[in-house]
C-alpha atoms as a PDB file:
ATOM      1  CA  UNK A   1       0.000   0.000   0.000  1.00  0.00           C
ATOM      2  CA  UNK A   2       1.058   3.285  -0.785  1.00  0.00           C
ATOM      3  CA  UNK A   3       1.359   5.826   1.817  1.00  0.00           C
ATOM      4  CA  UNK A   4      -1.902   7.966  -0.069  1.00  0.00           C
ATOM      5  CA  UNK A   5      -3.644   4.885   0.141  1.00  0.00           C
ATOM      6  CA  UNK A   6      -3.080   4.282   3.838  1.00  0.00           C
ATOM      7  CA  UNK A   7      -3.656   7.752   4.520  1.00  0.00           C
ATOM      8  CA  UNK A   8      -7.015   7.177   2.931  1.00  0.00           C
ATOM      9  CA  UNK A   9      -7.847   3.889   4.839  1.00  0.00           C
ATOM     10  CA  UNK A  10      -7.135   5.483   7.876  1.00  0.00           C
ATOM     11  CA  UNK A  11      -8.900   8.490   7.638  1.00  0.00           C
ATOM     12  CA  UNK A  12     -12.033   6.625   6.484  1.00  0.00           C
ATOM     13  CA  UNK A  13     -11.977   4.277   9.645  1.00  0.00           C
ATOM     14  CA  UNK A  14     -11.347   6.968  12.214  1.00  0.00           C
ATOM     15  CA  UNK A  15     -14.710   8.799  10.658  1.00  0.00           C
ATOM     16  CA  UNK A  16     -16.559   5.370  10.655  1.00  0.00           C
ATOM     17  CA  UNK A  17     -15.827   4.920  14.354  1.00  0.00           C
ATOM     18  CA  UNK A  18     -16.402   8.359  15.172  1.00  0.00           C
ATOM     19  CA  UNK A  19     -19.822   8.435  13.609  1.00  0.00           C
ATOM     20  CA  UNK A  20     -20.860   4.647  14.976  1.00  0.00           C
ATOM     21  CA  UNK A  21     -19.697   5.753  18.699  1.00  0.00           C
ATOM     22  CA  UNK A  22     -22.673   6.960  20.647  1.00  0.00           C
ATOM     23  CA  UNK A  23     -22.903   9.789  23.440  1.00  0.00           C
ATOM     24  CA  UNK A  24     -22.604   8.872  27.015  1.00  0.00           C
ATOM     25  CA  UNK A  25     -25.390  10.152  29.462  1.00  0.00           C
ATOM     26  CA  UNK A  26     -23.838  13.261  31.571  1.00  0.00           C
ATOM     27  CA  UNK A  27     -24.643  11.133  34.902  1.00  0.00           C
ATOM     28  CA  UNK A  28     -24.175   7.525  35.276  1.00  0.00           C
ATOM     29  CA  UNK A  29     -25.849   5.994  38.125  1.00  0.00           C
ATOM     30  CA  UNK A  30     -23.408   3.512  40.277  1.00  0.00           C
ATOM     31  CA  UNK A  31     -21.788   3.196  43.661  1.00  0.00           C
ATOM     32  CA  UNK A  32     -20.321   6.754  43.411  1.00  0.00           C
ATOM     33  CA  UNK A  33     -23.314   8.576  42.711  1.00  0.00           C
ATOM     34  CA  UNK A  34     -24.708  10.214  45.963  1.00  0.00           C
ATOM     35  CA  UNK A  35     -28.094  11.812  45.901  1.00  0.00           C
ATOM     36  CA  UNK A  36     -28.379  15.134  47.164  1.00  0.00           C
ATOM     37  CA  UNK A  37     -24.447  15.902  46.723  1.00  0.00           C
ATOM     38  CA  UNK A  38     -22.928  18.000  44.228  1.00  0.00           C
ATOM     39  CA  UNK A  39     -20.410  16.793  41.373  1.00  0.00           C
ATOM     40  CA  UNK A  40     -18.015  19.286  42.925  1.00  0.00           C
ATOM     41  CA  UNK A  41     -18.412  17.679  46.462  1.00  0.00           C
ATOM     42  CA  UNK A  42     -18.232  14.335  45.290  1.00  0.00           C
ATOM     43  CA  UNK A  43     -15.072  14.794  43.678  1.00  0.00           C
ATOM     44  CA  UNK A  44     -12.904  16.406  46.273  1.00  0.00           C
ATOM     45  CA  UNK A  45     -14.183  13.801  48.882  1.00  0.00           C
ATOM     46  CA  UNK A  46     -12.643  10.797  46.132  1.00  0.00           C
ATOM     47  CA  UNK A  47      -9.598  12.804  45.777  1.00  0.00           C
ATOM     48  CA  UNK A  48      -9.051  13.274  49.351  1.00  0.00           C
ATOM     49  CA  UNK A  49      -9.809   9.638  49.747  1.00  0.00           C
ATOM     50  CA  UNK A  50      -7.287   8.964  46.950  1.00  0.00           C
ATOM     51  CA  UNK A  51      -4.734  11.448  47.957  1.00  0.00           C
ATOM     52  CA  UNK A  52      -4.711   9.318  51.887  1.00  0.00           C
ATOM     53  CA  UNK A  53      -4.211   6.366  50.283  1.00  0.00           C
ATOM     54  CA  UNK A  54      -1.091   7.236  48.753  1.00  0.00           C
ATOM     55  CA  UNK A  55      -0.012   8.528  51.629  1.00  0.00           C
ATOM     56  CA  UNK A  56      -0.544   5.527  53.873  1.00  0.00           C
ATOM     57  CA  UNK A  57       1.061   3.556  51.066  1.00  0.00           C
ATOM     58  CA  UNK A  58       4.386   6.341  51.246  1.00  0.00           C
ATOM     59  CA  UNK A  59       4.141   5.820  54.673  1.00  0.00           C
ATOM     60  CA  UNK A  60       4.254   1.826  54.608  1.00  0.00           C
ATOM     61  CA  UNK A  61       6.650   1.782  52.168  1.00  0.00           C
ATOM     62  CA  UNK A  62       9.286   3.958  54.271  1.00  0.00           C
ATOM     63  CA  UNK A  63       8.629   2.127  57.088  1.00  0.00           C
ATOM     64  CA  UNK A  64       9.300  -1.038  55.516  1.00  0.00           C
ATOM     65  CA  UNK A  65      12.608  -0.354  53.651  1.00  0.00           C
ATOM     66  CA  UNK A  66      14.470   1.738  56.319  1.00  0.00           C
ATOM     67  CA  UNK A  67      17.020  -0.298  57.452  1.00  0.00           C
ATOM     68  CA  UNK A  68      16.752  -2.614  60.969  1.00  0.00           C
ATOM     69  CA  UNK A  69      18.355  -1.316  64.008  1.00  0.00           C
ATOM     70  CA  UNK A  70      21.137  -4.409  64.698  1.00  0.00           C
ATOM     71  CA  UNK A  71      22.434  -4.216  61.520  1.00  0.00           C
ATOM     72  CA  UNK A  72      25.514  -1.934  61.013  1.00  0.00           C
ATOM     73  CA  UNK A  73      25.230   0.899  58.282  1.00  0.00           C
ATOM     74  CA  UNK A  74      28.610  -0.782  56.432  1.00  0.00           C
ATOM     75  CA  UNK A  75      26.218  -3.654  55.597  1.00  0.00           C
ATOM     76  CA  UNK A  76      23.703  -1.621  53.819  1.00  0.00           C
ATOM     77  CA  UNK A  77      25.410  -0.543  50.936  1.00  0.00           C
END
């Protein structure tokens, strides 16, 4: 195939696709939609929730690969 030709091909399936995809709805019902609570709210509550978890996985992680009292700092390199 020639590099028109390909061109061509791919140009035609990206339109296919884009006119065969169909639109989401704005609010999709599921575990994390709360009634009565804005998008807004709902968001910075997951990222909070998010941003705690990392830290508490930071957290482990430090504590877990700091070296162990009885064993001399010569060893650890």
């Amino acid at each position: 195939m020639t590099r028109a030709v390909a061109s061509v091909v791919v140009t035609g399936v990206v339109v296919a696709l884009t006119f065969a995809s169909t639109p989401a709805g704005a609010d999709h019902p599921g575990a994390f939609r709360i009634e009565g609570m804005s998008p807004l709210a709902t968001a910075l509550i997951t990222g909070g929730l998010a941003l705690l978890v990392a830290l508490i996985v930071v957290a482990l992680i430090l504590v877990f690969t700091r070296p162990s009292a009885d064993r001399p700092e010569s060893d650890s390199k």
